[in-house]
PDB file of N, CA and C in Angstrom:
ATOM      1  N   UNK A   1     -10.064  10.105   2.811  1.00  0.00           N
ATOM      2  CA  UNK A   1      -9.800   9.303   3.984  1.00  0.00           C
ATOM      3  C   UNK A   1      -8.308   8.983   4.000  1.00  0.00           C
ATOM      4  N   UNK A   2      -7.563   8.940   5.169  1.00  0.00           N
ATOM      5  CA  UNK A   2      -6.208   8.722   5.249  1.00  0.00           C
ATOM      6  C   UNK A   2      -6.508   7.468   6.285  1.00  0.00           C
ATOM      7  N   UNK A   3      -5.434   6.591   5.552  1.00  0.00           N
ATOM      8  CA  UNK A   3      -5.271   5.360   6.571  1.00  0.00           C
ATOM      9  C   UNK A   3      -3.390   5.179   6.825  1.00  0.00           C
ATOM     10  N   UNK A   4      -3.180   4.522   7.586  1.00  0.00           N
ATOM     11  CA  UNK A   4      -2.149   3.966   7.838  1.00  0.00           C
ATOM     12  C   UNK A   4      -1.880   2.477   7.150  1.00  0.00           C
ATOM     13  N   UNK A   5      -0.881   2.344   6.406  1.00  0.00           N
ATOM     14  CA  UNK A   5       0.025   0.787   5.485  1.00  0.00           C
ATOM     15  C   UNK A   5       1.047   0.483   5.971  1.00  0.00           C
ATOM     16  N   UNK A   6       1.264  -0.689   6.799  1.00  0.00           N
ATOM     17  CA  UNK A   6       2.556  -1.228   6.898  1.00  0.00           C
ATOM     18  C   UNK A   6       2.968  -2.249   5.403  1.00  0.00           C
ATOM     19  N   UNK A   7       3.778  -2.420   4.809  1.00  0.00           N
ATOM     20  CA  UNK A   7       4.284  -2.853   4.028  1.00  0.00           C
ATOM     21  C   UNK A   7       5.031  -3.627   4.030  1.00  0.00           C
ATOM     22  N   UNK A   8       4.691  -5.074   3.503  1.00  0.00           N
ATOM     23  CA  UNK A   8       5.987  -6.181   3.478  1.00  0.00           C
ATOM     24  C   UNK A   8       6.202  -6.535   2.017  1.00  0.00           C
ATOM     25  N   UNK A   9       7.034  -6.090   1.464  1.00  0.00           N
ATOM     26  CA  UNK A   9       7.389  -6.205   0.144  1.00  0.00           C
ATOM     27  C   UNK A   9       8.496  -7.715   0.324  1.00  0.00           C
ATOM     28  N   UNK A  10       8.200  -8.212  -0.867  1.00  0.00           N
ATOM     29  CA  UNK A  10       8.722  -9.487  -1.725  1.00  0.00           C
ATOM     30  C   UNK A  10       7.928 -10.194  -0.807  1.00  0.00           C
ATOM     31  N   UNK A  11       6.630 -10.333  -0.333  1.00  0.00           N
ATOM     32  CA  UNK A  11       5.902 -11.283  -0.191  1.00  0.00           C
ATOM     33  C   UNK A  11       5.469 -12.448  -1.021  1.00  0.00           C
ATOM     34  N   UNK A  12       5.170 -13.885  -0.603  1.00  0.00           N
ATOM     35  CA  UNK A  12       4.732 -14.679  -1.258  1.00  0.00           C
ATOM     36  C   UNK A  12       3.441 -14.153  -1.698  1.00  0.00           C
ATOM     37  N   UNK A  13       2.218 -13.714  -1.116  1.00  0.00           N
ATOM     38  CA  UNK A  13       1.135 -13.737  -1.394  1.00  0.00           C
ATOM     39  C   UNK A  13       1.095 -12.094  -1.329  1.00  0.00           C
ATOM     40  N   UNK A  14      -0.367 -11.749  -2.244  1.00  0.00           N
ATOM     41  CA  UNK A  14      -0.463 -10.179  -2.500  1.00  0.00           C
ATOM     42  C   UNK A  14      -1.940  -9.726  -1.669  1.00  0.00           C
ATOM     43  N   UNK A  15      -2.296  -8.755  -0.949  1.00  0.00           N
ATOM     44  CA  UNK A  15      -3.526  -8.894  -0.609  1.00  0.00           C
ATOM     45  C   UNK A  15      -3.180  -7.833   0.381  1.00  0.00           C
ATOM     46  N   UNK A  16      -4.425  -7.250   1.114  1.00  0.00           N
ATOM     47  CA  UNK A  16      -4.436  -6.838   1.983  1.00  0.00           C
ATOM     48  C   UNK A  16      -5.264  -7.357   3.737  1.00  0.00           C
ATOM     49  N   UNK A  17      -4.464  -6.842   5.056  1.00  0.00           N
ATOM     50  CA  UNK A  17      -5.017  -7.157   5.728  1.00  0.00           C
ATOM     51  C   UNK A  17      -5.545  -6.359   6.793  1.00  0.00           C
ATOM     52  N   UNK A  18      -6.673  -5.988   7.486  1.00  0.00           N
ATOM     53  CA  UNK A  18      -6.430  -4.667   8.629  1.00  0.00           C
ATOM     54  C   UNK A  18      -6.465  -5.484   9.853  1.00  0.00           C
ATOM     55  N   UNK A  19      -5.424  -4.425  10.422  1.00  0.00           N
ATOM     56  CA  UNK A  19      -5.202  -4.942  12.122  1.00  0.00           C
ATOM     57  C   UNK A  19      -5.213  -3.806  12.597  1.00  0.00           C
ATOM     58  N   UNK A  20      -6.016  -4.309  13.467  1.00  0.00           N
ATOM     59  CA  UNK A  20      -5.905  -2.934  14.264  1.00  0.00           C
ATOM     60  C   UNK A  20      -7.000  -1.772  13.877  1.00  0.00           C
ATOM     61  N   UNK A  21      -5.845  -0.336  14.095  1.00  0.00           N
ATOM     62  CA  UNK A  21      -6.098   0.638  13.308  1.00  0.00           C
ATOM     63  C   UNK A  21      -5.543   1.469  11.901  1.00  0.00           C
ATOM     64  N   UNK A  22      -4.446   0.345  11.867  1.00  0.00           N
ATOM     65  CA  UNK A  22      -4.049  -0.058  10.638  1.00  0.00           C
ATOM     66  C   UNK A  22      -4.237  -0.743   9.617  1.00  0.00           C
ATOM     67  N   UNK A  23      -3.777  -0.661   7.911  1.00  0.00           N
ATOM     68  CA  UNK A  23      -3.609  -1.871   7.097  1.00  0.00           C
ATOM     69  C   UNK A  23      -2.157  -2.297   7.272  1.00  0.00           C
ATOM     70  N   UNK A  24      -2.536  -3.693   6.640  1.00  0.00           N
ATOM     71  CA  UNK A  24      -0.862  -4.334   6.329  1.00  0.00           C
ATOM     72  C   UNK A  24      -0.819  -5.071   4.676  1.00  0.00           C
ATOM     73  N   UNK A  25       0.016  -4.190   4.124  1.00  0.00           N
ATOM     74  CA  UNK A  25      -0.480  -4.635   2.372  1.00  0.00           C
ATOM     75  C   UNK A  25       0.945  -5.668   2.108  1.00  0.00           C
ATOM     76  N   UNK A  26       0.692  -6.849   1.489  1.00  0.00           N
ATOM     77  CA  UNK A  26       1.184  -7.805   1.093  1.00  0.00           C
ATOM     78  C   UNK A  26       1.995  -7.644  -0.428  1.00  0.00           C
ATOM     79  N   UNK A  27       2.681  -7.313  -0.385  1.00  0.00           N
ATOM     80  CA  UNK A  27       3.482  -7.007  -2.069  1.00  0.00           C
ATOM     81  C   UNK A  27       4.224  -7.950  -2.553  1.00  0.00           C
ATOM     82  N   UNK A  28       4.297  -8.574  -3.990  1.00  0.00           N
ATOM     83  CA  UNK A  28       5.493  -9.111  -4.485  1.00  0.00           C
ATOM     84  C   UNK A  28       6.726  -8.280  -4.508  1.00  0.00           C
ATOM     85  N   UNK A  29       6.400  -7.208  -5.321  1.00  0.00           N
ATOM     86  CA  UNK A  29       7.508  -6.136  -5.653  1.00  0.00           C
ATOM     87  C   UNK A  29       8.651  -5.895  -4.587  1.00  0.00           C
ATOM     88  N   UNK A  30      10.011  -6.003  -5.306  1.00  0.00           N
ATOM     89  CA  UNK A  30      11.297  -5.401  -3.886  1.00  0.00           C
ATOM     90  C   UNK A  30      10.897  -3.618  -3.822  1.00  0.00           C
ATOM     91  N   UNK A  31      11.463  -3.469  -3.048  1.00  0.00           N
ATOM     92  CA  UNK A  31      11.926  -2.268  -2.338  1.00  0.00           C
ATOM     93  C   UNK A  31      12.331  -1.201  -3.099  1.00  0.00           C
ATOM     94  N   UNK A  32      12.620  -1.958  -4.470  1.00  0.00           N
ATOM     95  CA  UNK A  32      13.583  -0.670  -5.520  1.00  0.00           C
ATOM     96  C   UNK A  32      12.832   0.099  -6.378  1.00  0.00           C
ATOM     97  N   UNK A  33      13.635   1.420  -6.366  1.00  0.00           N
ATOM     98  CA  UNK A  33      13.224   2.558  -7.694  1.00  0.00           C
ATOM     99  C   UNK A  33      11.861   2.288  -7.747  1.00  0.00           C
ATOM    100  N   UNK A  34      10.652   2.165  -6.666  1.00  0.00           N
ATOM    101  CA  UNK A  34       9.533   2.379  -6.391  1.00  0.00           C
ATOM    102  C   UNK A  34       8.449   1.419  -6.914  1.00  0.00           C
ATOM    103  N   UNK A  35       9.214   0.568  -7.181  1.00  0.00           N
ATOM    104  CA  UNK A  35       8.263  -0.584  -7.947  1.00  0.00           C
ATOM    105  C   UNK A  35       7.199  -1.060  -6.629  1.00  0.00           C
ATOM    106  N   UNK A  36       7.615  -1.254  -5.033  1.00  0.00           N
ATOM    107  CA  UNK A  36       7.043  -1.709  -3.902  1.00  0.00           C
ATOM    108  C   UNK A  36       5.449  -0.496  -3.856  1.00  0.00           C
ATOM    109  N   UNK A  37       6.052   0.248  -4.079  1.00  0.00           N
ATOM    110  CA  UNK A  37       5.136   1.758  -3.960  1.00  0.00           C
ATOM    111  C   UNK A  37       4.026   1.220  -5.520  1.00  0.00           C
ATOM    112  N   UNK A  38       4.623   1.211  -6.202  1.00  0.00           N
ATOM    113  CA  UNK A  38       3.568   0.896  -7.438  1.00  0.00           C
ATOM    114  C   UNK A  38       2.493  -0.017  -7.035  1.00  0.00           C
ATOM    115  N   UNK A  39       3.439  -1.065  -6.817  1.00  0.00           N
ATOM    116  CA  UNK A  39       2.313  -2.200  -6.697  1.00  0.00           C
ATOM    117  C   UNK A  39       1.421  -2.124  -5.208  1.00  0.00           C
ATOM    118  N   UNK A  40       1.695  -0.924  -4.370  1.00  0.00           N
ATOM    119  CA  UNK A  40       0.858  -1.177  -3.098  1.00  0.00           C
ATOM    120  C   UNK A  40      -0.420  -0.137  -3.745  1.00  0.00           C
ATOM    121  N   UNK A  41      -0.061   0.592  -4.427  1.00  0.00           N
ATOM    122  CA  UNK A  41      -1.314   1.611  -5.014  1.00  0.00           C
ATOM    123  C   UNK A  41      -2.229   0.457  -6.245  1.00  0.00           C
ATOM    124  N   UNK A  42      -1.808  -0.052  -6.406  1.00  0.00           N
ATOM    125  CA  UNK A  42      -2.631  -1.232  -7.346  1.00  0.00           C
ATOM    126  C   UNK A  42      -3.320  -2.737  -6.624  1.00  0.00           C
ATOM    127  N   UNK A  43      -2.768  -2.888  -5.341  1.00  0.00           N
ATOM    128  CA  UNK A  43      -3.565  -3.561  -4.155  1.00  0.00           C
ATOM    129  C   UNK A  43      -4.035  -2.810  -3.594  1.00  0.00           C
ATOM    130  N   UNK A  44      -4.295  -1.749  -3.354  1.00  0.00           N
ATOM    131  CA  UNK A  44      -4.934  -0.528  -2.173  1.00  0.00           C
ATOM    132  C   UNK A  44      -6.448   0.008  -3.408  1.00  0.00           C
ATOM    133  N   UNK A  45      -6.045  -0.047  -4.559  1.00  0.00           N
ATOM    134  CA  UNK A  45      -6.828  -0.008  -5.312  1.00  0.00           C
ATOM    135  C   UNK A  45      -8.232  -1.053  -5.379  1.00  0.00           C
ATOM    136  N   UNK A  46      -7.256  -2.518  -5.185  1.00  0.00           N
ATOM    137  CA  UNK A  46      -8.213  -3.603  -5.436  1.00  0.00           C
ATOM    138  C   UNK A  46      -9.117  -3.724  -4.527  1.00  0.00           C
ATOM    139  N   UNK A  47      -8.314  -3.710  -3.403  1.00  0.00           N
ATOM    140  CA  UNK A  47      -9.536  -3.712  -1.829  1.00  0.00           C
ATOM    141  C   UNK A  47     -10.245  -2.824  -1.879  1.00  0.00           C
ATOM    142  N   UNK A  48      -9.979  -1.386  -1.841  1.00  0.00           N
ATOM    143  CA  UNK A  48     -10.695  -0.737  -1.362  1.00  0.00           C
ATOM    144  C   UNK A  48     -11.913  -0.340  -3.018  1.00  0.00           C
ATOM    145  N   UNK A  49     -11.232  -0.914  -4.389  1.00  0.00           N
ATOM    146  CA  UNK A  49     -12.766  -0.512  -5.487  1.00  0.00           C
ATOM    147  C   UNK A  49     -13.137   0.751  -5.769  1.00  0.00           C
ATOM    148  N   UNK A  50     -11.805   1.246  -6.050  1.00  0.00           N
ATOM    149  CA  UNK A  50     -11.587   2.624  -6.361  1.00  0.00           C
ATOM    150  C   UNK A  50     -10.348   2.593  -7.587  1.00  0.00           C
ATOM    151  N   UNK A  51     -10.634   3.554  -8.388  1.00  0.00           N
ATOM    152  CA  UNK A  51      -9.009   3.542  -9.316  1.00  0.00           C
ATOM    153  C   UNK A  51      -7.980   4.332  -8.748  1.00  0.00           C
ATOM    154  N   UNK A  52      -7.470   3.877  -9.259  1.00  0.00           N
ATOM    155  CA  UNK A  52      -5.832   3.756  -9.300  1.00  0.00           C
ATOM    156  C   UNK A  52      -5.152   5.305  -8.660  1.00  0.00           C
ATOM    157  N   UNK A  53      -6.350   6.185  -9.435  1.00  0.00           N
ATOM    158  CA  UNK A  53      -5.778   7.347  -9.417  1.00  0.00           C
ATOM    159  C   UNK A  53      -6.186   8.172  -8.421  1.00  0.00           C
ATOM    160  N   UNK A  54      -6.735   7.652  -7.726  1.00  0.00           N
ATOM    161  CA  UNK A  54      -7.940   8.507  -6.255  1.00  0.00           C
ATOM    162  C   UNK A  54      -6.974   8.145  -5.251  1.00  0.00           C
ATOM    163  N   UNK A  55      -5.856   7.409  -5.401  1.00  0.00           N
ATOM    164  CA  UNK A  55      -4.639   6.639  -4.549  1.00  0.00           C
ATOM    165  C   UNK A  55      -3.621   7.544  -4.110  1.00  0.00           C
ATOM    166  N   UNK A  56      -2.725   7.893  -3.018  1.00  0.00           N
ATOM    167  CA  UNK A  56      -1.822   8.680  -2.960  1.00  0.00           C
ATOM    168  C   UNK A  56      -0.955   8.324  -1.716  1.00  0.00           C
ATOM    169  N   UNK A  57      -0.054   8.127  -1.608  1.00  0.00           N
ATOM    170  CA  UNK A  57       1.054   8.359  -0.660  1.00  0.00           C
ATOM    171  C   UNK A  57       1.596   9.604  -0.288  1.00  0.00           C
ATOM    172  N   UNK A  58       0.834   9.967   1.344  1.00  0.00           N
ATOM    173  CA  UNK A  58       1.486  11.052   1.378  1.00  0.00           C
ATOM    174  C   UNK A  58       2.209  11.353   2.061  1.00  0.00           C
ATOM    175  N   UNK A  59       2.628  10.132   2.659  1.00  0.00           N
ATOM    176  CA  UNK A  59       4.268  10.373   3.677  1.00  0.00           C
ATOM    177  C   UNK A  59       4.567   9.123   3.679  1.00  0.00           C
ATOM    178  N   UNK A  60       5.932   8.721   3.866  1.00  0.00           N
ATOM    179  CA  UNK A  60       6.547   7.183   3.987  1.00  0.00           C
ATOM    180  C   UNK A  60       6.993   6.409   2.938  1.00  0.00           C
ATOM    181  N   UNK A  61       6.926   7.236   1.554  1.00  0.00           N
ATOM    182  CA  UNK A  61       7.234   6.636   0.421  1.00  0.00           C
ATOM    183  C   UNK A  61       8.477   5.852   0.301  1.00  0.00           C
ATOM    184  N   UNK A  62       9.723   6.207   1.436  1.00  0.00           N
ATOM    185  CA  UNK A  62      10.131   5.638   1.433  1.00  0.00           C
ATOM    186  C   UNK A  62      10.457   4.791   2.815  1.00  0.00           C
ATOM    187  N   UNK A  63       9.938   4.178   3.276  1.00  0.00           N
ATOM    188  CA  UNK A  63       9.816   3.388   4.603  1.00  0.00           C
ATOM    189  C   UNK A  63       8.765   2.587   4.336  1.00  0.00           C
ATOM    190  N   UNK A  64       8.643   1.423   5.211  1.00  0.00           N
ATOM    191  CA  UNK A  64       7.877   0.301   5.001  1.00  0.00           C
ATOM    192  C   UNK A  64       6.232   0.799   6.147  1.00  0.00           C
ATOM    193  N   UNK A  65       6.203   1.549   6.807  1.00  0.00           N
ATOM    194  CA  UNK A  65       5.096   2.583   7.422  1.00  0.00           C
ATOM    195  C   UNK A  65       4.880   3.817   6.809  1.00  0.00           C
ATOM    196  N   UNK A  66       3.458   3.606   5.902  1.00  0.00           N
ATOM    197  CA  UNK A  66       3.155   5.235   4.863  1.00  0.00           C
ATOM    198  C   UNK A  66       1.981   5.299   5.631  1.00  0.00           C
ATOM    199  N   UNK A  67       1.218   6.309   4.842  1.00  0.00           N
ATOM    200  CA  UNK A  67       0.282   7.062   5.477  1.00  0.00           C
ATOM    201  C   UNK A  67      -0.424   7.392   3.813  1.00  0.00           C
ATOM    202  N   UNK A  68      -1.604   7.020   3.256  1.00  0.00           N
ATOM    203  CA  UNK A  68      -2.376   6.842   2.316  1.00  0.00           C
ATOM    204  C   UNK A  68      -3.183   8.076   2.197  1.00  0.00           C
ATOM    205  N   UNK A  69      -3.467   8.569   1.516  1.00  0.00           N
ATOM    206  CA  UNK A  69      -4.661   9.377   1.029  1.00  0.00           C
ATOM    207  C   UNK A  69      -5.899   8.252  -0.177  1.00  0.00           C
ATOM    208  N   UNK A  70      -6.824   8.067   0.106  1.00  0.00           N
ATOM    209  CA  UNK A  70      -8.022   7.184  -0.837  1.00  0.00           C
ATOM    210  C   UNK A  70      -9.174   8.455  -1.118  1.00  0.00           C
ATOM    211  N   UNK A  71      -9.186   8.950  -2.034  1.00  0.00           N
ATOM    212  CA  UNK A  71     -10.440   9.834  -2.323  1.00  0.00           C
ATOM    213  C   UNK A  71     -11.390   9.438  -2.615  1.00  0.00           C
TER     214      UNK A  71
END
């Protein structure tokens, strides 16, 4: 399944939310050397109750609008 993530990194709170026909994932992590990207595959994990590794970014890795792969 491919979904759409908007991303707000250095958020206060971590979580996810869907609007729309989108998600919007809530990150502590900044923007840098992919730490934002880490931690959205480890909330994308939690919601959706799947590991870690069934997770994939497959466009937008670097922009705050990606595009998910969840196996």
């Amino acid at each position: 399944m491919k979904i759409t993530v908007r991303v707000k990194p250095n958020a206060k709170k971590i979580g996810v939310e869907k609007v729309g026909e989108e998600y919007v994932a809530f990150v502590r992590a900044p923007p840098i050397e992919g730490r934002a990207n880490a931690e959205l595959i480890e909330v994308l994990a939690e919601y959706f109750k799947v590991p870690k590794s069934k997770i994939r970014i497959v466009s937008g890795a670097r922009t705050k609008k990606k595009i998910v792969e969840i196996d």
